[in-house]
Protein backbone atom coordinates (compact mmCIF):
# COMPACT_ATOMS: atom_id res chain seq x y z
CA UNK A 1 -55.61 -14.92 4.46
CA UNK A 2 -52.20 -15.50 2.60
CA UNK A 3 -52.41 -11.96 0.85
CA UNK A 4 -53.27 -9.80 4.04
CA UNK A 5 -52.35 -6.06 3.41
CA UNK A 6 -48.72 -5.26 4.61
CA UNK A 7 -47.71 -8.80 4.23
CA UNK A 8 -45.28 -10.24 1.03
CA UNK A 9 -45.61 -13.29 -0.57
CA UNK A 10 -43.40 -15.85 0.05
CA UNK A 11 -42.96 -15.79 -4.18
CA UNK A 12 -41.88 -11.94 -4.01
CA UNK A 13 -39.48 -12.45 -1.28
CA UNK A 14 -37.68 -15.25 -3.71
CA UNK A 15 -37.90 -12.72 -6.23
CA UNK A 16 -36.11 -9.61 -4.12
CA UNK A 17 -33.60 -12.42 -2.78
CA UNK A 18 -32.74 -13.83 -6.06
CA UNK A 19 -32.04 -10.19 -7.33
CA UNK A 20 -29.98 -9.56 -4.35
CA UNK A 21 -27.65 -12.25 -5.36
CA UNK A 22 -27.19 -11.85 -9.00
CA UNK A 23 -26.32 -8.32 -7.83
CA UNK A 24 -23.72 -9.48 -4.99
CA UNK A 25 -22.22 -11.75 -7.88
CA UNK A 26 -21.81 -9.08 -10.59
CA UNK A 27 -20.54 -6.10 -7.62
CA UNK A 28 -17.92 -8.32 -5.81
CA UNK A 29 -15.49 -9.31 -8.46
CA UNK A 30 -15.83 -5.67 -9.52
CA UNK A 31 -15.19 -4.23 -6.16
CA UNK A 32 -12.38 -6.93 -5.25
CA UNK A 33 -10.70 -6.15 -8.98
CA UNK A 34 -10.86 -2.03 -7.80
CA UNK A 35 -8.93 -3.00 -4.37
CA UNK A 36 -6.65 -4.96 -5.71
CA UNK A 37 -5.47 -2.42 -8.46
CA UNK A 38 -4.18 -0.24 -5.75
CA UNK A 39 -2.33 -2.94 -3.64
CA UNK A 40 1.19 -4.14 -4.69
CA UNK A 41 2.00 -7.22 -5.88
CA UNK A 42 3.40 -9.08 -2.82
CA UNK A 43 -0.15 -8.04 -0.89
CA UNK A 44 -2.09 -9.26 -3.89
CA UNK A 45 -0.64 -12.73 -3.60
CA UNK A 46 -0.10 -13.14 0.18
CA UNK A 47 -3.62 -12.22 1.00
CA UNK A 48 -7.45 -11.63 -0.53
CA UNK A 49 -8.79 -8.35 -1.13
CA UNK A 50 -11.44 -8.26 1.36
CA UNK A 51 -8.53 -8.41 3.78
CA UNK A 52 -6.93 -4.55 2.77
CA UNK A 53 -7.32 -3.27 5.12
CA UNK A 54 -5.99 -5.04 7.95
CA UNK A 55 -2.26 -6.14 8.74
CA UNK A 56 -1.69 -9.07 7.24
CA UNK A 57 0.41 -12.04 8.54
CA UNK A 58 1.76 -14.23 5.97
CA UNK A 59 5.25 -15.78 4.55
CA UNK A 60 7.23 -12.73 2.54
CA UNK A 61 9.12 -13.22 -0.89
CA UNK A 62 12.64 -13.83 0.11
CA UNK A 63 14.78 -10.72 0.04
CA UNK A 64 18.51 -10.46 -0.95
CA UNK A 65 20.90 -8.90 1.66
CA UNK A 66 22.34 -5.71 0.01
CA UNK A 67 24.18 -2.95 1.21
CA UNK A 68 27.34 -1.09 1.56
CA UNK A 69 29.82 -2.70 3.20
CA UNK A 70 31.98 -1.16 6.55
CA UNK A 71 35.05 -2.42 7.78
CA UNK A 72 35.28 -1.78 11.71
CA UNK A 73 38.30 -3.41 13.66
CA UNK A 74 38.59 -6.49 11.68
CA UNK A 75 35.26 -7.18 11.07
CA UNK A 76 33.59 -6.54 7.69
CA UNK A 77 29.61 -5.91 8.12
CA UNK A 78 26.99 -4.84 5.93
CA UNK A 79 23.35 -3.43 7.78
CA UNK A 80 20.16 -2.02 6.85
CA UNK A 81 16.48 -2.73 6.50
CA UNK A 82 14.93 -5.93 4.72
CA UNK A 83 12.09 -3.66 3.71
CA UNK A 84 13.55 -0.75 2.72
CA UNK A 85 11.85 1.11 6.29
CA UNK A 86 8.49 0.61 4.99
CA UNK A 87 6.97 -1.27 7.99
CA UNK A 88 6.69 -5.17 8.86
CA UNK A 89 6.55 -7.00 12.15
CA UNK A 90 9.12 -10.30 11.29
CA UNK A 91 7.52 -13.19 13.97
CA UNK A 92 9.93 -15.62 12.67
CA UNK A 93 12.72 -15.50 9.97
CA UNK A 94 15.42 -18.16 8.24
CA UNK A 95 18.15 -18.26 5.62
CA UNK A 96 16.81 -21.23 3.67
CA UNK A 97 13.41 -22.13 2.04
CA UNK A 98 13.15 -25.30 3.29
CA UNK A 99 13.34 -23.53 7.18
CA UNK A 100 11.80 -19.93 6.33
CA UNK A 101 11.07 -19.68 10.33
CA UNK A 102 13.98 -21.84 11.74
CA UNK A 103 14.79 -18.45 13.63
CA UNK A 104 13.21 -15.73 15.96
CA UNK A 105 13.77 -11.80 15.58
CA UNK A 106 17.18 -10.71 17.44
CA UNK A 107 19.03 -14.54 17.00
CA UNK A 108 21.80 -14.20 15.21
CA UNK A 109 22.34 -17.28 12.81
CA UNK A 110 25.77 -18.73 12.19
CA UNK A 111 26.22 -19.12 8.62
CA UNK A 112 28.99 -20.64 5.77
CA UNK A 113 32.69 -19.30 5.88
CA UNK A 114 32.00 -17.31 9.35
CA UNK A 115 29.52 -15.25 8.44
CA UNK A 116 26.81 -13.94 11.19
CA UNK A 117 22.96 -12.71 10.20
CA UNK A 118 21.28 -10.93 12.98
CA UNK A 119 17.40 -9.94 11.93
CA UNK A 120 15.55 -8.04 14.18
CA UNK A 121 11.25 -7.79 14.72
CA UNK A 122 10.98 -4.33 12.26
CA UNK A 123 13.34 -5.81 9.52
CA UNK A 124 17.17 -4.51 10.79
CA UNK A 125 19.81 -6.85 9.90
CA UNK A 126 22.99 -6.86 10.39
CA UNK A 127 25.79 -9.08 8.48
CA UNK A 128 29.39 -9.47 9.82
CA UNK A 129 32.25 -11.47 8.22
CA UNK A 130 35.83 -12.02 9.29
CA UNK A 131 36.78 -11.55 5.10
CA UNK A 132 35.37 -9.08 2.58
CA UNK A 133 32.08 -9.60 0.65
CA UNK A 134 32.47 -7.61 -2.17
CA UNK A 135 33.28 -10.97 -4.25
CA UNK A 136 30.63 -13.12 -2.07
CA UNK A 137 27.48 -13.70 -2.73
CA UNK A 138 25.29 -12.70 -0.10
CA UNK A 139 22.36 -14.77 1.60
CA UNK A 140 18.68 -14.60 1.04
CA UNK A 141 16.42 -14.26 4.16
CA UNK A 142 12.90 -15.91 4.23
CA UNK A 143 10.31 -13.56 6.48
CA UNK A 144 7.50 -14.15 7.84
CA UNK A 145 6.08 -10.89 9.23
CA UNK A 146 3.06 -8.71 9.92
CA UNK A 147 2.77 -5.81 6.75
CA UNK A 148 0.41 -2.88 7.42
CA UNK A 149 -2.07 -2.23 4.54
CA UNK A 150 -0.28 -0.28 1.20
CA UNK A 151 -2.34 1.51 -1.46
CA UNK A 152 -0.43 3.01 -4.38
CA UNK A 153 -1.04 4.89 -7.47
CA UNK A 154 2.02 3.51 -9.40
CA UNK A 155 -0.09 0.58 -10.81
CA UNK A 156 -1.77 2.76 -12.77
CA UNK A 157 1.05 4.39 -14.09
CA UNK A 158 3.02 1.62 -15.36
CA UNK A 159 -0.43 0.39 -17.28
CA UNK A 160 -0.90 3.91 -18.73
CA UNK A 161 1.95 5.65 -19.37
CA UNK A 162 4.60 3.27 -18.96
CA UNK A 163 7.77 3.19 -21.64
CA UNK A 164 8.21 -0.40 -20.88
CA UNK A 165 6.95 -2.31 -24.34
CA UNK A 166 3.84 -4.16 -23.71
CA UNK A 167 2.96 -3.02 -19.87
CA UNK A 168 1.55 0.00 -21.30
CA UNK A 169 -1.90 0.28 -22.37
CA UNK A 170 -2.51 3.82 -22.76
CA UNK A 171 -2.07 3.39 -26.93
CA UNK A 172 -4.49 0.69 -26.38
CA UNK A 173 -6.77 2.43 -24.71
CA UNK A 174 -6.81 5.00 -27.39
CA UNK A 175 -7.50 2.69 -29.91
CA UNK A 176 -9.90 1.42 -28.31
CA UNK A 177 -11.88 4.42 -27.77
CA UNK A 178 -10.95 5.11 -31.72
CA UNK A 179 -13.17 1.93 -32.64
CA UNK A 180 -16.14 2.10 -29.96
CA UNK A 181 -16.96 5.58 -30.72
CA UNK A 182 -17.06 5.79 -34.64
CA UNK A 183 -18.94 1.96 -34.33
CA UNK A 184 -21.37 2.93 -31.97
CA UNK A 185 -22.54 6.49 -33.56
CA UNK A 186 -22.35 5.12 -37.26
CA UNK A 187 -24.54 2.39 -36.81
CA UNK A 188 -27.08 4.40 -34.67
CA UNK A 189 -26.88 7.18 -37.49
CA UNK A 190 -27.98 4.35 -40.42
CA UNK A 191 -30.89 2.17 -38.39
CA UNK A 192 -32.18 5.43 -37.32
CA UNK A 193 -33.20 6.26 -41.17
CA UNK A 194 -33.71 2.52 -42.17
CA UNK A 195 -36.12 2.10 -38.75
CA UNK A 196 -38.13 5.30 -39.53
CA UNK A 197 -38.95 4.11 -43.38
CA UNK A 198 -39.93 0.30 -42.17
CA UNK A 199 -41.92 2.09 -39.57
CA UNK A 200 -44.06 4.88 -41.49
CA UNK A 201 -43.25 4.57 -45.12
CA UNK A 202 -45.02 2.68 -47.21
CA UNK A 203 -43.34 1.20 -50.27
CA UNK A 204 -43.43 -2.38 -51.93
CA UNK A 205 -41.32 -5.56 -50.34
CA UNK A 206 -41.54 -3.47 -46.68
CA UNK A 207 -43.16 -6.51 -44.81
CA UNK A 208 -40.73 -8.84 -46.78
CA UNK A 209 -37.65 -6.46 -46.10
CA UNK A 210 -38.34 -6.79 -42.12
CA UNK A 211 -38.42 -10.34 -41.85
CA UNK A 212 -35.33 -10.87 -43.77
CA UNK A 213 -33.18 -8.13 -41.49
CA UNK A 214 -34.92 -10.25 -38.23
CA UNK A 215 -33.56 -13.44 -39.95
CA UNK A 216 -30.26 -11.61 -40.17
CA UNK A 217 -30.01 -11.70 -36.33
CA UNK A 218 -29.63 -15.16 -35.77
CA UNK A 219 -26.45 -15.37 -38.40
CA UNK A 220 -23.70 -16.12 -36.53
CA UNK A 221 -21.05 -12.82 -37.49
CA UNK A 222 -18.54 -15.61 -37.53
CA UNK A 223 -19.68 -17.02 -40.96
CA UNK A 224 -19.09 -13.29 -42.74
CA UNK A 225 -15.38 -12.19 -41.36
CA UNK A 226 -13.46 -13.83 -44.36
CA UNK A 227 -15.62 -13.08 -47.36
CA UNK A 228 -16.08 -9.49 -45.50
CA UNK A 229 -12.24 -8.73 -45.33
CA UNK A 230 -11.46 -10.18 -48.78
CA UNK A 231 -14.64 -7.94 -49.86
CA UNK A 232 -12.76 -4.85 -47.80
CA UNK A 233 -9.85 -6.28 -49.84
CA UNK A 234 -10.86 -6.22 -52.62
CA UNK A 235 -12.12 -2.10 -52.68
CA UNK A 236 -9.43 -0.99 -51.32
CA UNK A 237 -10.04 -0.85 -47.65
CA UNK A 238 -8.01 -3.97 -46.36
CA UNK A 239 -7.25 -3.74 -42.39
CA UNK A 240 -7.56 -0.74 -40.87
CA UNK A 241 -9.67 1.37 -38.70
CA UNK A 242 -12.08 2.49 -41.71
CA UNK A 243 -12.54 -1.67 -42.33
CA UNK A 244 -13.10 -2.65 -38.62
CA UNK A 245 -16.27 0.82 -38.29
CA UNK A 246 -17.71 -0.58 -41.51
CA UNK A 247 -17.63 -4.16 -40.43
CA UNK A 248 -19.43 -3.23 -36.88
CA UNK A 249 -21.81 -1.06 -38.51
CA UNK A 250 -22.84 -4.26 -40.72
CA UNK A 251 -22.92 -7.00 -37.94
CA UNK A 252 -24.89 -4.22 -35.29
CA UNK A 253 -27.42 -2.89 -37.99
CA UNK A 254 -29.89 -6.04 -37.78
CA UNK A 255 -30.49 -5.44 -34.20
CA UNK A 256 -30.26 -1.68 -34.11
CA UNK A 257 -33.02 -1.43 -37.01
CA UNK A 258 -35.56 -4.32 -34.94
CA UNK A 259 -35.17 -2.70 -31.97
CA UNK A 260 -35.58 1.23 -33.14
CA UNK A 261 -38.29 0.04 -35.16
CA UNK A 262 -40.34 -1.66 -32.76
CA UNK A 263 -40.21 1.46 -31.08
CA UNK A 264 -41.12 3.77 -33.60
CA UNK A 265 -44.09 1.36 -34.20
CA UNK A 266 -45.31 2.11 -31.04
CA UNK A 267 -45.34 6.25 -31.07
CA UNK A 268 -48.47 7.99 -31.49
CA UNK A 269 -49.76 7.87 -35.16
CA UNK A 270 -51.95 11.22 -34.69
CA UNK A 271 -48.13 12.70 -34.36
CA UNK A 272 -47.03 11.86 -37.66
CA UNK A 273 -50.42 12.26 -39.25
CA UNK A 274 -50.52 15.82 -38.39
CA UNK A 275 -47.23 16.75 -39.11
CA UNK A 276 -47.65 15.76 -42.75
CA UNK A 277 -50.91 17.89 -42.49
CA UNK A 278 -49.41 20.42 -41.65
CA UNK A 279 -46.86 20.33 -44.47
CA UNK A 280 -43.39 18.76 -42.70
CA UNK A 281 -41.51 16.43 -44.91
CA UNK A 282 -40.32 13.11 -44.12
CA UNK A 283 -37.10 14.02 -42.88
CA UNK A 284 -38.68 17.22 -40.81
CA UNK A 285 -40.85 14.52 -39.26
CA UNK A 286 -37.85 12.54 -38.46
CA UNK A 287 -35.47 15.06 -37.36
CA UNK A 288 -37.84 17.15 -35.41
CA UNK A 289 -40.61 14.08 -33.91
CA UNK A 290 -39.25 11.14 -34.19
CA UNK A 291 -35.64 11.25 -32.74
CA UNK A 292 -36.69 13.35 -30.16
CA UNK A 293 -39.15 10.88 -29.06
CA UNK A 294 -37.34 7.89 -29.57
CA UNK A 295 -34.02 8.71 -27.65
CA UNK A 296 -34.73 5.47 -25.26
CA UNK A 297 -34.49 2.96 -27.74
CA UNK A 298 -31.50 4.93 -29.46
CA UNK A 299 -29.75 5.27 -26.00
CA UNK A 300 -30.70 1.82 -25.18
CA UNK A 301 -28.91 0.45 -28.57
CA UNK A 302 -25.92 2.78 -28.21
CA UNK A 303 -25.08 1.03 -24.42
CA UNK A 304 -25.43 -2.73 -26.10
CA UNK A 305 -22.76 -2.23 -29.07
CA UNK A 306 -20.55 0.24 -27.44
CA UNK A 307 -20.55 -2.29 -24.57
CA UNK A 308 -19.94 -4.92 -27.54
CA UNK A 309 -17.03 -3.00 -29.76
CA UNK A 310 -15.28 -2.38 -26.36
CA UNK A 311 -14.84 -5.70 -25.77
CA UNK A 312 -14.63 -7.16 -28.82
CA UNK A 313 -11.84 -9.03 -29.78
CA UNK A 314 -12.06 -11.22 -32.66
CA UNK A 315 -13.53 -8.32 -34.83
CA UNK A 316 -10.65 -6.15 -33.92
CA UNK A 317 -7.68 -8.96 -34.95
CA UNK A 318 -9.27 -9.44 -38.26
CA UNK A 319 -10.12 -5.92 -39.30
CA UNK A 320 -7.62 -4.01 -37.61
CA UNK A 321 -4.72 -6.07 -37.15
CA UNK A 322 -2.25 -7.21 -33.91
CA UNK A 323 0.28 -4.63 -34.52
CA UNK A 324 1.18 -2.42 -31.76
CA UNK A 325 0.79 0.93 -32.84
CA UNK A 326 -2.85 -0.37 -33.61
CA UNK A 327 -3.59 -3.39 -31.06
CA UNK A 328 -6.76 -2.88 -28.62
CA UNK A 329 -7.36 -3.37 -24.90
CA UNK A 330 -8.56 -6.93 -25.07
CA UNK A 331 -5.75 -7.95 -27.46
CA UNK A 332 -3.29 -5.85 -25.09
CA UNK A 333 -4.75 -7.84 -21.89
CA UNK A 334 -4.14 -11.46 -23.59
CA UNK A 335 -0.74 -10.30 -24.10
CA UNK A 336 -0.35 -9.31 -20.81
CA UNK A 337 -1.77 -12.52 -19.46
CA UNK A 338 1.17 -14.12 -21.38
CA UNK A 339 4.13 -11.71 -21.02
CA UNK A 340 3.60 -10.98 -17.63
CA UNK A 341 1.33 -13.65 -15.95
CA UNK A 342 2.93 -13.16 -12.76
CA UNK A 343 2.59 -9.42 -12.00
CA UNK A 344 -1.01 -9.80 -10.78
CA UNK A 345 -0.78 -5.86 -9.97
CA UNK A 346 -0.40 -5.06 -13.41
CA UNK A 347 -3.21 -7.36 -14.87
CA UNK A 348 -5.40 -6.27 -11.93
CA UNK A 349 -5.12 -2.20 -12.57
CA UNK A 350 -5.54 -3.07 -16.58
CA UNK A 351 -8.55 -5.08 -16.24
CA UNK A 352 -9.97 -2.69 -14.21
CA UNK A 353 -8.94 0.25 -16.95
CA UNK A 354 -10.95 -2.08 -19.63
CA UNK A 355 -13.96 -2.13 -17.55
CA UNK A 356 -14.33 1.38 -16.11
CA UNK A 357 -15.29 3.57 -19.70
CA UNK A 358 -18.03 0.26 -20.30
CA UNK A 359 -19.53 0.41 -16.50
CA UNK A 360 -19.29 4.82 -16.79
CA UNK A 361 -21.43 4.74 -20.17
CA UNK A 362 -24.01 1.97 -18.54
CA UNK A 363 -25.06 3.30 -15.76
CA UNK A 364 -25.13 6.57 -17.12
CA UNK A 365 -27.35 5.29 -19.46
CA UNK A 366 -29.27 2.33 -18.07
CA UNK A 367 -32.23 4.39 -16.77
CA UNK A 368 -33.40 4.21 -20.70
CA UNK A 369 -32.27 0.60 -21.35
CA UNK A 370 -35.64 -0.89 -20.09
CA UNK A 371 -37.73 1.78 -21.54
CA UNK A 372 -36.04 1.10 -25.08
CA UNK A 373 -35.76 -2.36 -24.70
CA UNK A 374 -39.58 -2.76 -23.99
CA UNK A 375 -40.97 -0.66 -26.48
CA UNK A 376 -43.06 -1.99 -28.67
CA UNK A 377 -43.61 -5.00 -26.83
CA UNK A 378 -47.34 -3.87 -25.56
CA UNK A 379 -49.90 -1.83 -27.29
């Protein structure tokens, strides 16, 4: 009676649940990074990003008084908006950080060497003095008000086209895309051949040749980036972006020729056999059969090291260098993570710039990642 028609096991419901909340914890972080690239800075860190759009109550950054200053019977004043007229309920406001609410919107507050701060609820002030403040330095005023939601473009801007050295990543980006694309096709290009002759071609040391390019896969790429770049060195290539395609095309061939091969293992022999009947050479057989049929695997390869020279990092210092003109996203995020640790705006819109090219080529592509990924498993 437990497996009635119409009625799930209690195993399959763990099953659907389980996948429910790996995918909750892979979408959330992406969908709170997306909001937050479009808020400003002071929203970012007053409040979460599941709160955007609501008005949010919380304690502002303190804000300089600055103005022009009129002189009116006496009385030197200076007035204008704390928030430049861009919205804000103040519920409570002070002059010093240790009392950021010691007042209430319309009070005036008495302050040093007769000066008088009147703030009211939508952030008007008004500052009066009995001498002139051009030489003075004016007070700061601690908020606490109400903001209405703010979305802006100009994030993305400063990460992508910005003059400002080391906010931009547009060069970046481009170099970025200057690696992944050449890495990605080249080594596809090469196990494509080598995966073809292990799969159909008989020739002595075949059997001998596979296991030692499956034994390759568990060498860490680590051990091989010194002797590699002295060997790049040594030819003539040193660092550069000819040096970093050549080195990803070595440490992603192992796994691109297992997987295509395991794949080509699997098509139909009668296929091959008859093509050769019918007079086709080995590269007619390849270019015309066998690619065709095997665009799952190749597809399914192409996602896993574009994915992995996109966000590679450690590759990219060695091989290419950390010079500017030359430096990739991930190298250009750590820096920003230094240089500018604070402006979580920034970091937010470039992380998400880093991430968007990766997530457009997967799911593009991930209706052929099982397919390839499982071929050859079952006969």
């Amino acid at each position: 009676m437990d497996n009635i028609v119409g009625k799930k096991p209690a195993l399959l419901w763990a099953v659907h649940l389980s996948v429910l909340a790996l995918v909750l914890l892979w979408v959330l972080p992406v969908v709170g990074l997306l909001v937050s690239s479009f808020r400003t800075g002071d929203q970012i860190v007053s409040s979460g990003w599941w709160q955007a759009l609501s008005a949010q109550e919380a304690q502002q950054p303190a804000i300089r008084i600055a103005g022009t200053e009129v002189a009116q019977d006496g009385v030197f004043a200076i007035s204008g908006n704390l928030y430049g007229g861009k919205g804000g309920a103040i519920s409570a406001w002070g002059t010093s950080s240790r009392e950021p609410e010691a007042h209430a919107p319309g009070d005036t507050a008495e302050l040093a060497d007769g000066l008088r701060l009147t703030v009211q609820e939508n952030g008007d002030f008004s500052l009066t003095s009995p001498a002139s403040l051009a030489d003075q330095r004016l007070p700061r005023v601690f908020t606490t008000a109400s903001t209405p939601p703010e979305f802006t473009l100009q994030n993305y801007r400063n990460v992508l086209f910005s003059p400002l050295a080391g906010q931009s990543i547009g060069q970046a980006f481009l170099n970025t895309l200057t690696v992944a694309i050449p890495a990605t096709v080249i080594p596809i290009l090469v196990a494509a051949f080598a995966a073809y002759a292990l799969a159909w071609m008989e020739f002595p040391g075949r059997a001998l040749l596979v296991a030692f390019i499956v034994g390759l896969l568990v060498v860490p790429l680590q051990l091989a980036l010194i002797p590699l770049l002295q060997f790049h060195n040594w030819i003539g290539i040193g660092k550069g972006y000819l040096s970093i395609w050549m080195a990803h095309t070595g440490f992603g061939l192992p796994l691109a020729i297992y997987l295509l091969r395991n794949y080509m293992v699997g098509l139909p022999k009668d296929i091959i056999e008859n093509a050769r009947v019918d007079g086709a050479t080995e590269f007619q057989i390849f270019i015309r059969i066998i690619l065709p049929l095997s665009f799952p695997a190749l597809a399914s390869f192409a996602i896993f090291q574009f994915l992995w020279t996109w966000n590679d990092l450690l590759v990219a210092m060695v091989f290419l260098g950390t010079d500017n003109d030359k430096l990739v996203l991930t190298g250009n995020l750590v820096n920003l993570m230094g240089s500018r640790g604070g402006d979580w705006e920034i970091l937010s819109a470039s992380a998400f710039v880093s991430i968007a090219v990766p997530l457009l080529v997967f799911f593009s592509m991930q209706r052929f990642l099982v397919r390839g990924l499982l071929a050859g498993s079952v006969k």
